[in-house]
PDB file of N, CA and C in Angstrom:
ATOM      1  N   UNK A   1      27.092   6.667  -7.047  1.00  0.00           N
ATOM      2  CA  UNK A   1      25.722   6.785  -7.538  1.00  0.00           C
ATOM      3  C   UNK A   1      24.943   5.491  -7.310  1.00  0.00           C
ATOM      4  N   UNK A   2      25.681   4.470  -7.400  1.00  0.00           N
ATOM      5  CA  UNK A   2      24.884   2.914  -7.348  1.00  0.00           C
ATOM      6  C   UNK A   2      24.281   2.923  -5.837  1.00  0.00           C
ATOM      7  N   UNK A   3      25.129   3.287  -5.011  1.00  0.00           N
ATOM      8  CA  UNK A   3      24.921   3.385  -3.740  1.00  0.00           C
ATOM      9  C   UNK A   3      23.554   4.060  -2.887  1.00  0.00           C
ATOM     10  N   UNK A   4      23.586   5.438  -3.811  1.00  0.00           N
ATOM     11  CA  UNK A   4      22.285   6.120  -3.798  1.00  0.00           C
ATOM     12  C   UNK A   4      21.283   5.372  -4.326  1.00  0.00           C
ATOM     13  N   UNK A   5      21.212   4.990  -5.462  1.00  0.00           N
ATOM     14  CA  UNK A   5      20.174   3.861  -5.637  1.00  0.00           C
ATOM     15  C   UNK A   5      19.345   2.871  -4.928  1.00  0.00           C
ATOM     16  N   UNK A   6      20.896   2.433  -4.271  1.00  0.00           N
ATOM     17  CA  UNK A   6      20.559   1.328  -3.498  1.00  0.00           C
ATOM     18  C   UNK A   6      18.958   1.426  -2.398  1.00  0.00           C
ATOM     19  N   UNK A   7      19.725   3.214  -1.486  1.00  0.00           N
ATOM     20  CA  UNK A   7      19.597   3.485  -0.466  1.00  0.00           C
ATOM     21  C   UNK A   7      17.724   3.846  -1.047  1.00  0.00           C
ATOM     22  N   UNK A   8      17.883   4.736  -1.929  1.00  0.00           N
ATOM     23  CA  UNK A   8      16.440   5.182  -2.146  1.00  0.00           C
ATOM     24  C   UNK A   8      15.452   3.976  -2.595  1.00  0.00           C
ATOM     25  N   UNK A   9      16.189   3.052  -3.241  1.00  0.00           N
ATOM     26  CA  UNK A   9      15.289   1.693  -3.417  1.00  0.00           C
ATOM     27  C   UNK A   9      14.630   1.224  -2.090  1.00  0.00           C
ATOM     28  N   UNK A  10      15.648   1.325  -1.265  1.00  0.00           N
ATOM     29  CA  UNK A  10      15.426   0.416   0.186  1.00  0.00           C
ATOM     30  C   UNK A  10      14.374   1.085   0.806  1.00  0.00           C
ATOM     31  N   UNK A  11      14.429   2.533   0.640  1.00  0.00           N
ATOM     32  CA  UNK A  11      13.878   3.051   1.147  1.00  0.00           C
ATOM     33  C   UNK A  11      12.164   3.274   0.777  1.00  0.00           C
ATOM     34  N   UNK A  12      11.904   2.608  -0.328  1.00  0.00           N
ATOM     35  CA  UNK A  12      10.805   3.119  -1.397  1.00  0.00           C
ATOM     36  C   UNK A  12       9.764   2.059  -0.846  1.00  0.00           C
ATOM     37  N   UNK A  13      11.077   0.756  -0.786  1.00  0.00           N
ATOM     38  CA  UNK A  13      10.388  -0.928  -0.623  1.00  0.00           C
ATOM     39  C   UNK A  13      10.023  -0.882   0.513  1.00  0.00           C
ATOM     40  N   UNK A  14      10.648  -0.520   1.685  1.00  0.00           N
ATOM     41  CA  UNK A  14      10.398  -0.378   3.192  1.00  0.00           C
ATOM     42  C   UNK A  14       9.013   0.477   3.413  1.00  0.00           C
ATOM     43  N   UNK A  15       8.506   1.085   2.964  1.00  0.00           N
ATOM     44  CA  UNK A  15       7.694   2.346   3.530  1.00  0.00           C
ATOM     45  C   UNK A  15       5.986   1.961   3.034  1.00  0.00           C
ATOM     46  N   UNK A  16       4.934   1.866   3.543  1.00  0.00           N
ATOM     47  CA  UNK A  16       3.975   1.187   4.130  1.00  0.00           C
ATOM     48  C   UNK A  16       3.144   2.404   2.808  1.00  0.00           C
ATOM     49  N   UNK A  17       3.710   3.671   2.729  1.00  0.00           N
ATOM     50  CA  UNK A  17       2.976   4.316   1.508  1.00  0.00           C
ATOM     51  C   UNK A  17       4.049   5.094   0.439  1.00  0.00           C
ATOM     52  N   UNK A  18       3.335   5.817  -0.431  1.00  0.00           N
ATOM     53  CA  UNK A  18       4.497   6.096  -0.942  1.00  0.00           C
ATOM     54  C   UNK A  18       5.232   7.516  -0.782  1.00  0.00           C
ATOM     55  N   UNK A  19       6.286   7.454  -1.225  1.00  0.00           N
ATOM     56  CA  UNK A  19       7.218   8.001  -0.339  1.00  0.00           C
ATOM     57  C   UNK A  19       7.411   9.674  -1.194  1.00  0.00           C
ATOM     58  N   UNK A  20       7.512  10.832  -0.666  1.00  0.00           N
ATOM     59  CA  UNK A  20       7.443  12.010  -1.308  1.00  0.00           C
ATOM     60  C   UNK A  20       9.005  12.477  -1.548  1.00  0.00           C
ATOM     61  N   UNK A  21       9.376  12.968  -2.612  1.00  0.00           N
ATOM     62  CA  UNK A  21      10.744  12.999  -2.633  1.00  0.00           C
ATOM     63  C   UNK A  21      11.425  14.125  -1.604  1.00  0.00           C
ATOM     64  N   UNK A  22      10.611  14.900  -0.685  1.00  0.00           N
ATOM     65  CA  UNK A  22      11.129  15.922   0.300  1.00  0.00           C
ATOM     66  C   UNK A  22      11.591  14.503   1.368  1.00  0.00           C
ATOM     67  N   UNK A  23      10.609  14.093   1.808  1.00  0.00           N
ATOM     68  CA  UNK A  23      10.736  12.759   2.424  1.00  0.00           C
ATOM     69  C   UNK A  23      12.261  11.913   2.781  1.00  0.00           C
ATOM     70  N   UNK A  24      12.233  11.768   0.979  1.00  0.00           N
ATOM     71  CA  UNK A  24      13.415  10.146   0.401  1.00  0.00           C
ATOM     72  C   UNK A  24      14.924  11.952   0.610  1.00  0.00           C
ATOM     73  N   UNK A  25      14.755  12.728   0.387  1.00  0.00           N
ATOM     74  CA  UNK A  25      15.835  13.723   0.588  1.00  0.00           C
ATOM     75  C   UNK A  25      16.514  13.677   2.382  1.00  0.00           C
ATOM     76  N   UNK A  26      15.555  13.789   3.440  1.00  0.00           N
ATOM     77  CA  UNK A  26      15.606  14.094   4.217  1.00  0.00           C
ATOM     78  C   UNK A  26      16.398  12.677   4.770  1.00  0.00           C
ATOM     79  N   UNK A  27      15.620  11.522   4.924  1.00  0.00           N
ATOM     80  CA  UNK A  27      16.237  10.351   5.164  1.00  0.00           C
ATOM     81  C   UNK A  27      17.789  10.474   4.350  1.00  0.00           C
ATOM     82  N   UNK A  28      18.036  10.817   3.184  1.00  0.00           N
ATOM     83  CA  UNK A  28      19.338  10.725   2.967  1.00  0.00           C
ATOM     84  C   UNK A  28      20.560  11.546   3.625  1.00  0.00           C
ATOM     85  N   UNK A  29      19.433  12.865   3.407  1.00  0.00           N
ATOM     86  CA  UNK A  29      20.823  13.753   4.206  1.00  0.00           C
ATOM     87  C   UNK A  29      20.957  13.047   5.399  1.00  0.00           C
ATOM     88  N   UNK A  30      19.826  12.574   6.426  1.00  0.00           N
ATOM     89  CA  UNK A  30      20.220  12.617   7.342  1.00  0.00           C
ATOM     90  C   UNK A  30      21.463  10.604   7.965  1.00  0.00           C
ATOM     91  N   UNK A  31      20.648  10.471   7.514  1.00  0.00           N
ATOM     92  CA  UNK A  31      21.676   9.323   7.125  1.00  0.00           C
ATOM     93  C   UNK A  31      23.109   9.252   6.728  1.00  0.00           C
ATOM     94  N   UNK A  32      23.544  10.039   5.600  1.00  0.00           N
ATOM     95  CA  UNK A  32      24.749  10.820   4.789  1.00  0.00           C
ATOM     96  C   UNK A  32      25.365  11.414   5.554  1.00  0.00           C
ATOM     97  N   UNK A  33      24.605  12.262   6.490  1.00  0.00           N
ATOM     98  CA  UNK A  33      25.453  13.894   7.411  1.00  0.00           C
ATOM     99  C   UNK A  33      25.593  14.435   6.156  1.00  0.00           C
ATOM    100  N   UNK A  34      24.942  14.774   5.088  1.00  0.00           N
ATOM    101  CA  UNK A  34      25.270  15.601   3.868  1.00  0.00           C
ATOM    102  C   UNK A  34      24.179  15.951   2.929  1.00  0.00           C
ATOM    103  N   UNK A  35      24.688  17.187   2.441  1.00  0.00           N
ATOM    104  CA  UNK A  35      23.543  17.739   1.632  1.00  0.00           C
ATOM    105  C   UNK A  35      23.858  16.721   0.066  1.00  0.00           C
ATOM    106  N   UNK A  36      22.612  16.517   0.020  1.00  0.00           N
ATOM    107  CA  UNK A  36      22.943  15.344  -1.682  1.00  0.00           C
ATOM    108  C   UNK A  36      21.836  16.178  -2.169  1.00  0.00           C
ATOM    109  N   UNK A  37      22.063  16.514  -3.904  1.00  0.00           N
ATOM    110  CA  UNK A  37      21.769  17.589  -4.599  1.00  0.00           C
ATOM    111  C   UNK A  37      20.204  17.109  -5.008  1.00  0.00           C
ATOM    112  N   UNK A  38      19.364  17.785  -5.387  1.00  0.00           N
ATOM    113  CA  UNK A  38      17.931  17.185  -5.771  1.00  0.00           C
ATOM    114  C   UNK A  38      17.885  16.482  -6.920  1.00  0.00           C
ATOM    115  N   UNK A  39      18.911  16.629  -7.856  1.00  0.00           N
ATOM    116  CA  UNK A  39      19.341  16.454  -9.308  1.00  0.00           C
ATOM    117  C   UNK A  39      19.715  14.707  -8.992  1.00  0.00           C
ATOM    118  N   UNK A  40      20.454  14.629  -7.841  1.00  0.00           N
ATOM    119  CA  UNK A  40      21.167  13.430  -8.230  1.00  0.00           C
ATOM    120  C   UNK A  40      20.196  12.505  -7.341  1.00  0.00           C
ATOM    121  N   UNK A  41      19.251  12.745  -7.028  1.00  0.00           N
ATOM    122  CA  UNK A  41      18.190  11.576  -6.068  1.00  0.00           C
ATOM    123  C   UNK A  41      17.164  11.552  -7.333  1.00  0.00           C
ATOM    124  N   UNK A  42      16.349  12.645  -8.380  1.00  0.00           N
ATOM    125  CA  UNK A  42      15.865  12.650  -9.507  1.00  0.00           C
ATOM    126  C   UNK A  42      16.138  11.529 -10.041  1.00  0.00           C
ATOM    127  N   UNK A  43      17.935  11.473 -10.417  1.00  0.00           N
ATOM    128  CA  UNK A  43      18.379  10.854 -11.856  1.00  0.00           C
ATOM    129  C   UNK A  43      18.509   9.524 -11.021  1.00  0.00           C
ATOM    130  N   UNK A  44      18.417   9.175  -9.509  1.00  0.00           N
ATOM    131  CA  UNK A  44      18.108   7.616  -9.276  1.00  0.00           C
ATOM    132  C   UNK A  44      17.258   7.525  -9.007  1.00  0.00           C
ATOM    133  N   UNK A  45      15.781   7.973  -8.812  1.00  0.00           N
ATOM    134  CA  UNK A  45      14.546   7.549  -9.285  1.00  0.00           C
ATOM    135  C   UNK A  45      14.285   7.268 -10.799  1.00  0.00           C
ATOM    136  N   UNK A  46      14.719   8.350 -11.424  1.00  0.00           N
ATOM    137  CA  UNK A  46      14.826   7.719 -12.803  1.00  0.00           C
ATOM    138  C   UNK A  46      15.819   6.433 -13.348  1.00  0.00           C
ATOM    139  N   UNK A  47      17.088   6.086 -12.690  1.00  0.00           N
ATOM    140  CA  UNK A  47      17.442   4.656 -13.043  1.00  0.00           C
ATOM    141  C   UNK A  47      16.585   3.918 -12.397  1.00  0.00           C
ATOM    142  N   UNK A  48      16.479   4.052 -11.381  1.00  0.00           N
ATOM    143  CA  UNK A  48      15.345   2.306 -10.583  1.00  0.00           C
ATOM    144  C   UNK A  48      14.390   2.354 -11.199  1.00  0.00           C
ATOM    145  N   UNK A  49      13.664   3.774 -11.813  1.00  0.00           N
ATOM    146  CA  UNK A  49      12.079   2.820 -12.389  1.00  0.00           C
ATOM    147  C   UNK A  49      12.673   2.701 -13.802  1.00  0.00           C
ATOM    148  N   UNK A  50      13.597   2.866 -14.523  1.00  0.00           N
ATOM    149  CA  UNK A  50      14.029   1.834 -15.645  1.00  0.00           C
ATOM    150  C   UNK A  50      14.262   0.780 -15.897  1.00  0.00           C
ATOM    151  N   UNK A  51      15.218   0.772 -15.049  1.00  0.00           N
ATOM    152  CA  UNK A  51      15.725  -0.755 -14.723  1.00  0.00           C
ATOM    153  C   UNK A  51      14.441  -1.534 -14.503  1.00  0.00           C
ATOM    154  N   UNK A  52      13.256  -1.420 -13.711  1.00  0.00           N
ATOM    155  CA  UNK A  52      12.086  -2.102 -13.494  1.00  0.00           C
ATOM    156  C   UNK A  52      11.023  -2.351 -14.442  1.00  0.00           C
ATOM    157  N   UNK A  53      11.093  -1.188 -15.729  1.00  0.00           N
ATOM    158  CA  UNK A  53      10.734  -1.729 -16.512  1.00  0.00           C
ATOM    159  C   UNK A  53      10.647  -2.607 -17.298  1.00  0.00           C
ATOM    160  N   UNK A  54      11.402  -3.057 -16.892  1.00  0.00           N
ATOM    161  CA  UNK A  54      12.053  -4.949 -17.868  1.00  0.00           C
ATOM    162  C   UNK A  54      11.139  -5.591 -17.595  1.00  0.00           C
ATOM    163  N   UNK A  55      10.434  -6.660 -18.560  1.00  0.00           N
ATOM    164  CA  UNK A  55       9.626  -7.433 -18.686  1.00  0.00           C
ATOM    165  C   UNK A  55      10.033  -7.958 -17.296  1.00  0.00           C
ATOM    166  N   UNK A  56      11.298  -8.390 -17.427  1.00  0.00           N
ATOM    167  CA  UNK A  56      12.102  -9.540 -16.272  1.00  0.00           C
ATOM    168  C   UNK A  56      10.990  -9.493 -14.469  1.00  0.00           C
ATOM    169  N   UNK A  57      10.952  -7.994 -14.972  1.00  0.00           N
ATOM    170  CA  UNK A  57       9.950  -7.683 -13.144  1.00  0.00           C
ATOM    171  C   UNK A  57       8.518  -7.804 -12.997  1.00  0.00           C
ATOM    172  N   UNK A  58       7.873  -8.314 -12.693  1.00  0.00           N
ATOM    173  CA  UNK A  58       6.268  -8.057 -12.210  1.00  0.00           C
ATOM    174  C   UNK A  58       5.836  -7.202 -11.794  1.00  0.00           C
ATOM    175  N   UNK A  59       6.713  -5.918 -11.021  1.00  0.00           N
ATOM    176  CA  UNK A  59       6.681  -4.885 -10.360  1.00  0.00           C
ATOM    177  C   UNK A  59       7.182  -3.465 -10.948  1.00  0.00           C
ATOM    178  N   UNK A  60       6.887  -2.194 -10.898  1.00  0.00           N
ATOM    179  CA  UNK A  60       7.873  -1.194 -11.741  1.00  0.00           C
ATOM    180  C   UNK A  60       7.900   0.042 -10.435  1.00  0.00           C
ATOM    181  N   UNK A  61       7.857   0.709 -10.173  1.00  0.00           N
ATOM    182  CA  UNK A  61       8.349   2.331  -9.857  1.00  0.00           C
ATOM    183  C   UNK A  61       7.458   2.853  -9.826  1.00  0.00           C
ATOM    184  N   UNK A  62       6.304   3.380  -9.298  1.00  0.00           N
ATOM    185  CA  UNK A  62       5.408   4.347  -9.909  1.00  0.00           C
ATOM    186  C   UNK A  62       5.108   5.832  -8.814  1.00  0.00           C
ATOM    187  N   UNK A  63       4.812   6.674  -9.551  1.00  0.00           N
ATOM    188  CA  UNK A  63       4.579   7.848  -8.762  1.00  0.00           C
ATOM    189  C   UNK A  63       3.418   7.856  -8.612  1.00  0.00           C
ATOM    190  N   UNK A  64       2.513   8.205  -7.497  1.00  0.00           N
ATOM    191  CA  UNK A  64       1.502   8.176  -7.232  1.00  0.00           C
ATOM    192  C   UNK A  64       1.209   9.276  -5.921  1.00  0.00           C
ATOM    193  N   UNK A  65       0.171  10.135  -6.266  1.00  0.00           N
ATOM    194  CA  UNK A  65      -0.078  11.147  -4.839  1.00  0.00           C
ATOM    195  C   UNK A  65       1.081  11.417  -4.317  1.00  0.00           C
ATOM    196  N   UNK A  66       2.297  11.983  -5.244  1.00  0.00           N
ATOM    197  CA  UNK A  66       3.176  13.154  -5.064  1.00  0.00           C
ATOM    198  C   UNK A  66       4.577  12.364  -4.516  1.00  0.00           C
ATOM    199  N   UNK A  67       4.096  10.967  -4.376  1.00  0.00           N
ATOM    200  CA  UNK A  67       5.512   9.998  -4.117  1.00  0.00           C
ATOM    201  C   UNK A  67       5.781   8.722  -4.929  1.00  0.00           C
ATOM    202  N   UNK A  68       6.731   8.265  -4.357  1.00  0.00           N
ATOM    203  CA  UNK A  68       6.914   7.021  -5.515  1.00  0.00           C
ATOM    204  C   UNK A  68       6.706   5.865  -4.188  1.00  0.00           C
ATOM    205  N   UNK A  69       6.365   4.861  -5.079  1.00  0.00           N
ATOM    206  CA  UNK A  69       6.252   3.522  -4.274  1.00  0.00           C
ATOM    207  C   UNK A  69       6.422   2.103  -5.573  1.00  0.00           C
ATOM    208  N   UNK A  70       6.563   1.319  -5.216  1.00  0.00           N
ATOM    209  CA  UNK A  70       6.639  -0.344  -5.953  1.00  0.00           C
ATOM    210  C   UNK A  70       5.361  -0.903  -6.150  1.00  0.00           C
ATOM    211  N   UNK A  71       4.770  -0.700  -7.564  1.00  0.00           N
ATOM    212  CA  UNK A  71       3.324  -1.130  -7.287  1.00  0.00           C
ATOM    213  C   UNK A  71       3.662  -3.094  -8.591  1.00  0.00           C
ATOM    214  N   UNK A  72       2.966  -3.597  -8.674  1.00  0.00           N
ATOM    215  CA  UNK A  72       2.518  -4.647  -9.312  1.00  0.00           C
ATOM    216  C   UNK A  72       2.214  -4.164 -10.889  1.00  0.00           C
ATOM    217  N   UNK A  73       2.899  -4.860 -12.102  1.00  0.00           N
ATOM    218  CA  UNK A  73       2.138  -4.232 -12.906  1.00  0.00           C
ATOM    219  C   UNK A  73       1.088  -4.715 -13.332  1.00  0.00           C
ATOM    220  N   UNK A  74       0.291  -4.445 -14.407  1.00  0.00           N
ATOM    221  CA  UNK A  74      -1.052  -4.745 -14.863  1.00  0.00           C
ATOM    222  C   UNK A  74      -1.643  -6.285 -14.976  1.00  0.00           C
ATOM    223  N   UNK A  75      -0.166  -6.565 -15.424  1.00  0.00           N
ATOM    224  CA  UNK A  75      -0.631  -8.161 -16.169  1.00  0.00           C
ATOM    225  C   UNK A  75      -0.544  -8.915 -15.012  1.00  0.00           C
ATOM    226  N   UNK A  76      -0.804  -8.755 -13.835  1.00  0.00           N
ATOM    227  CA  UNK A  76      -0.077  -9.917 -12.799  1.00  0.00           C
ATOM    228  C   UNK A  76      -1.634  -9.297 -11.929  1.00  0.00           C
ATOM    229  N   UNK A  77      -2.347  -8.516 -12.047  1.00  0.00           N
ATOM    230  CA  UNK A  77      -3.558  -7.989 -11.356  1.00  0.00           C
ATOM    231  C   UNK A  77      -4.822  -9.458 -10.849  1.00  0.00           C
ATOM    232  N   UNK A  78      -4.811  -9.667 -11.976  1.00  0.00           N
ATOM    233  CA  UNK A  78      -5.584 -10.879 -12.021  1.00  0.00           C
ATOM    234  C   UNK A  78      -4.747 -12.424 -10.853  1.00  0.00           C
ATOM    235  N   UNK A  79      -3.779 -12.590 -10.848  1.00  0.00           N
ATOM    236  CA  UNK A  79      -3.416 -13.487 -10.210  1.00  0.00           C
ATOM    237  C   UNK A  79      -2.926 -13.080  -8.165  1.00  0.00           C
ATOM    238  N   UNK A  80      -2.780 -11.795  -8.355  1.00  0.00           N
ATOM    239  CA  UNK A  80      -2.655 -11.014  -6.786  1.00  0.00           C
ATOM    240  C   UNK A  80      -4.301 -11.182  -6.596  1.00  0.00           C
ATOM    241  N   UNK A  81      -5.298 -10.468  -7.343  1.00  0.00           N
ATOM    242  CA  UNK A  81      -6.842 -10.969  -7.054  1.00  0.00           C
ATOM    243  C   UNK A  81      -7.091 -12.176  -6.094  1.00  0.00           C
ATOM    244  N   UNK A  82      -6.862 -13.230  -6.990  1.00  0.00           N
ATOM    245  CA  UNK A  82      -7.144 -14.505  -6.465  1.00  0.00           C
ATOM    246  C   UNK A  82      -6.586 -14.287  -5.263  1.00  0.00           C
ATOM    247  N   UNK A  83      -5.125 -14.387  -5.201  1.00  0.00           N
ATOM    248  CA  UNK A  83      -4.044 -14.416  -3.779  1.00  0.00           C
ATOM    249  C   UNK A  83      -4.960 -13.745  -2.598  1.00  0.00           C
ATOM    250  N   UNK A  84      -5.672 -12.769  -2.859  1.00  0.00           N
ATOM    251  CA  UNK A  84      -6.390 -11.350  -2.227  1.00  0.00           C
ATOM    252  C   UNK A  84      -7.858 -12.241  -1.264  1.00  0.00           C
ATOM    253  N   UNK A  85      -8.243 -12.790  -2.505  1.00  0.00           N
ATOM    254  CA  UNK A  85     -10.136 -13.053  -2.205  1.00  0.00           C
ATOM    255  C   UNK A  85      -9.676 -14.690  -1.620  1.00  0.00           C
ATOM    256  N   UNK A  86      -8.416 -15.352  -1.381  1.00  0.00           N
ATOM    257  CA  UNK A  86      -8.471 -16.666  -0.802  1.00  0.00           C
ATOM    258  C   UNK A  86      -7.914 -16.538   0.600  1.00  0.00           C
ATOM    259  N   UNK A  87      -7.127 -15.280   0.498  1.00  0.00           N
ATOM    260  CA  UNK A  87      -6.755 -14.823   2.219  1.00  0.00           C
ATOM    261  C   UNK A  87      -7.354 -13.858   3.049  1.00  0.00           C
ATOM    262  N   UNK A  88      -7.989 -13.181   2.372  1.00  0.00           N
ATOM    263  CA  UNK A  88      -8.605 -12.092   2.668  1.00  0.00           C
ATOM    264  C   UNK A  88      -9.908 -12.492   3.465  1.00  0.00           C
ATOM    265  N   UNK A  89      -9.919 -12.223   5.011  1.00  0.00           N
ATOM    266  CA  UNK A  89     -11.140 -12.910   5.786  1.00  0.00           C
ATOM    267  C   UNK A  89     -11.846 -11.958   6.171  1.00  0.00           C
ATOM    268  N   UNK A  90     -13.136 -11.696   6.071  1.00  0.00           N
ATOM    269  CA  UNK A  90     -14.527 -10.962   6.196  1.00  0.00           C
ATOM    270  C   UNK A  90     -14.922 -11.188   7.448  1.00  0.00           C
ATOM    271  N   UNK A  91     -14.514  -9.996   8.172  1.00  0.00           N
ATOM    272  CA  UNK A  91     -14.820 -10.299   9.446  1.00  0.00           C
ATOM    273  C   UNK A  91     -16.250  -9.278   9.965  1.00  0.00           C
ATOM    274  N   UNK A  92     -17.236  -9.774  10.774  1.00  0.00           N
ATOM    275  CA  UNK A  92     -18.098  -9.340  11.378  1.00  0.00           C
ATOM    276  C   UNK A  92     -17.900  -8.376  12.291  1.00  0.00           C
ATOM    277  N   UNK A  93     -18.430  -7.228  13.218  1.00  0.00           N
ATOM    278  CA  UNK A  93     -18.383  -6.890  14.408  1.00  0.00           C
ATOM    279  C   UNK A  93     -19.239  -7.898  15.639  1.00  0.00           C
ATOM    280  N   UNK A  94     -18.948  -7.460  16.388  1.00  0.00           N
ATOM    281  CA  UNK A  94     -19.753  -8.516  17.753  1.00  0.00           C
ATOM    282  C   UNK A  94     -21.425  -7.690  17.509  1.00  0.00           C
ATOM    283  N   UNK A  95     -21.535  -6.456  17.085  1.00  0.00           N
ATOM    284  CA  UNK A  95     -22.974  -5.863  16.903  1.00  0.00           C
ATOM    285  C   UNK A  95     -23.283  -6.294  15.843  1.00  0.00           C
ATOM    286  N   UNK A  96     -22.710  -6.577  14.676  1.00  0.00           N
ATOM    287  CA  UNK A  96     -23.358  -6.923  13.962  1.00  0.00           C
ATOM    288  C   UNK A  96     -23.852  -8.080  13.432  1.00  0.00           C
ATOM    289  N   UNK A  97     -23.227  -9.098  14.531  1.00  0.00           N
ATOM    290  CA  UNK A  97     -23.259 -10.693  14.971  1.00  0.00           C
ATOM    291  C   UNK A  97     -24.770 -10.858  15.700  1.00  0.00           C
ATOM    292  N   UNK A  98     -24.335  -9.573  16.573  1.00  0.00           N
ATOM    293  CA  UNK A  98     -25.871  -9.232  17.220  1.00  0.00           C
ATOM    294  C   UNK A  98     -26.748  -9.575  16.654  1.00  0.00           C
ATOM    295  N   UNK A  99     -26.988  -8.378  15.744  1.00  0.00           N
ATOM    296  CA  UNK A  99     -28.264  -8.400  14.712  1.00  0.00           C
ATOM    297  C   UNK A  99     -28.594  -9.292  13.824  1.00  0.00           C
ATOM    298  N   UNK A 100     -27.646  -9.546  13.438  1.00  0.00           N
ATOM    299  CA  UNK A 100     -27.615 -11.164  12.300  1.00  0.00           C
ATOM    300  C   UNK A 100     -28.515 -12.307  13.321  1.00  0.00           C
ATOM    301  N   UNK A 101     -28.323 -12.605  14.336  1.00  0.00           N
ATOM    302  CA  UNK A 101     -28.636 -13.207  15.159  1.00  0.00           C
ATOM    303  C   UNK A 101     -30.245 -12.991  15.352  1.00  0.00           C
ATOM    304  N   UNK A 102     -30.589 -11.519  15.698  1.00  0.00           N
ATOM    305  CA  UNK A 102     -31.898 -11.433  16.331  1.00  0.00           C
ATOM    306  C   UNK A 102     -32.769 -11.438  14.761  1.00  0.00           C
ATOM    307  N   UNK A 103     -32.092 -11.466  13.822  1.00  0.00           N
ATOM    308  CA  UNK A 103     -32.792 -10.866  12.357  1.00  0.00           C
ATOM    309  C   UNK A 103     -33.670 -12.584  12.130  1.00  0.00           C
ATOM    310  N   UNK A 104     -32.213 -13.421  12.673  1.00  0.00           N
ATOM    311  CA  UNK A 104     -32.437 -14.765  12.049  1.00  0.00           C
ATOM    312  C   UNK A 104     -33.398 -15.082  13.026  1.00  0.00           C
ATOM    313  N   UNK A 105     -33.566 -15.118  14.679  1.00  0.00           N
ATOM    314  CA  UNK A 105     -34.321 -15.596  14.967  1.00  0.00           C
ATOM    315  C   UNK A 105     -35.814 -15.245  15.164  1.00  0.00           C
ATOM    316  N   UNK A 106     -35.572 -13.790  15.041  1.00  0.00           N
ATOM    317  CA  UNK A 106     -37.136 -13.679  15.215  1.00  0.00           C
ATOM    318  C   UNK A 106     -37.772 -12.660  14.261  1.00  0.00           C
ATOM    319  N   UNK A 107     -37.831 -13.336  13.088  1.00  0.00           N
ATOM    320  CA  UNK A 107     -38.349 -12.437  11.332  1.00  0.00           C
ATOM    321  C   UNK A 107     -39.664 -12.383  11.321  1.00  0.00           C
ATOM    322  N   UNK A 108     -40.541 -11.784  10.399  1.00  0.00           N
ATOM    323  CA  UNK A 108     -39.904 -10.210  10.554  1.00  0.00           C
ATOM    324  C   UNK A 108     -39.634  -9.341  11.379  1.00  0.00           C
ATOM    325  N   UNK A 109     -38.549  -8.656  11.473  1.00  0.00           N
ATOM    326  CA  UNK A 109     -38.375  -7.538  12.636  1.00  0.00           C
ATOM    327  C   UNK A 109     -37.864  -6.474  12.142  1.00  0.00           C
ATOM    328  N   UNK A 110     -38.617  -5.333  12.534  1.00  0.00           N
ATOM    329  CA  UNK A 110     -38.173  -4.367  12.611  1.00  0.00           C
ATOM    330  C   UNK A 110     -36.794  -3.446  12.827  1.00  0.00           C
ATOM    331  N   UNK A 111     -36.738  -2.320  12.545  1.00  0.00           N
ATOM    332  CA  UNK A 111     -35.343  -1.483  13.338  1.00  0.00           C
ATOM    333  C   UNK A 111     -35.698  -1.621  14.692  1.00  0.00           C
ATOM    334  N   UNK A 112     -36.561  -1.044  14.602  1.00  0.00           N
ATOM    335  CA  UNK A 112     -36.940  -0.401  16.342  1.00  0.00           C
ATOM    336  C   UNK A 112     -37.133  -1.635  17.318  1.00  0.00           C
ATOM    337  N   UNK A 113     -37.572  -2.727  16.897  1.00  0.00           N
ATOM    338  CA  UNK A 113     -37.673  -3.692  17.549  1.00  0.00           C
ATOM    339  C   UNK A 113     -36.003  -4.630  17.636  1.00  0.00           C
ATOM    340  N   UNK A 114     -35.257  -4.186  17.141  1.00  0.00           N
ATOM    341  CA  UNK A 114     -33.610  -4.955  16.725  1.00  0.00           C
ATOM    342  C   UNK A 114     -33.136  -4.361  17.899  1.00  0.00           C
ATOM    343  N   UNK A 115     -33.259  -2.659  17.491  1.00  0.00           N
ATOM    344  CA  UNK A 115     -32.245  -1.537  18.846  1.00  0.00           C
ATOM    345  C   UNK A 115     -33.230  -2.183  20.448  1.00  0.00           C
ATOM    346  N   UNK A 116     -34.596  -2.261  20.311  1.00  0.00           N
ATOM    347  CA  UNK A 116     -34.731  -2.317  21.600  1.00  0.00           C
ATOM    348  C   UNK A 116     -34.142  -3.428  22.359  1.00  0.00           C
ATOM    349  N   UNK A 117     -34.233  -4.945  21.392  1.00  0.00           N
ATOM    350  CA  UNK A 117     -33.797  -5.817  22.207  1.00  0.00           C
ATOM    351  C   UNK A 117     -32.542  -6.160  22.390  1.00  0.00           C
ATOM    352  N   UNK A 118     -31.410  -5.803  21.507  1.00  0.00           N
ATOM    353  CA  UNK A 118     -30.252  -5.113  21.828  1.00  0.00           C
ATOM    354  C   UNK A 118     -29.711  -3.915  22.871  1.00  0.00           C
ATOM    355  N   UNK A 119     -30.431  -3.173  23.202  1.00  0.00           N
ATOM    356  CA  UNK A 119     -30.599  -2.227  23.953  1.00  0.00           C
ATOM    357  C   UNK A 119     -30.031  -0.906  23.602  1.00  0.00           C
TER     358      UNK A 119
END
């Protein structure tokens, strides 16, 4: 059983969204070569998001849009923020560099006069 744990943990942490339990089944059988019962992948989603409930983690288990994934919990929101708005770079398009450009140099201007000299 620890083993299953393991595998569906790995599998929860690895995956870019969260994961649907038809999904976390399929990766096992197929991994396994074996049918593993729905009961016993249940009762290790239910140990891992226990175990995560411990103060001890910043992180817990959560189901969300029909799968589970590793989200952050509440109290740590505020300090991922910061982490977020000091790396997080605001990037322009080259059109809209454009316009910034023609806005700044030649005010007031129009739409119609922006698209024409842009073309």
């Amino acid at each position: 059983m620890e083993q299953l744990n393991l595998h569906i943990e790995s599998l929860i942490f690895a995956a870019e969204q969260p994961v649907r339990l038809s999904e976390i089944m399929e990766c096992l059988e197929a991994s396994f070569e074996t049918s593993i019962p729905e009961e016993d992948v249940l009762e290790a989603i239910d140990f891992i998001r226990a175990r995560y409930e411990s103060e001890a983690y910043s992180f817990g288990l959560q189901q969300i849009n029909g799968g589970y994934c590793f989200l952050t919990k509440g109290a740590f929101h505020t300090v991922i923020g910061q982490y977020l708005k000091q790396h997080t770079r605001k990037m322009l398009s080259k059109s809209a560099l454009e316009t910034l450009a023609i806005i700044a140099y030649k005010q007031p201007v129009s739409k119609a006069e922006i698209e024409s000299i842009r073309g």
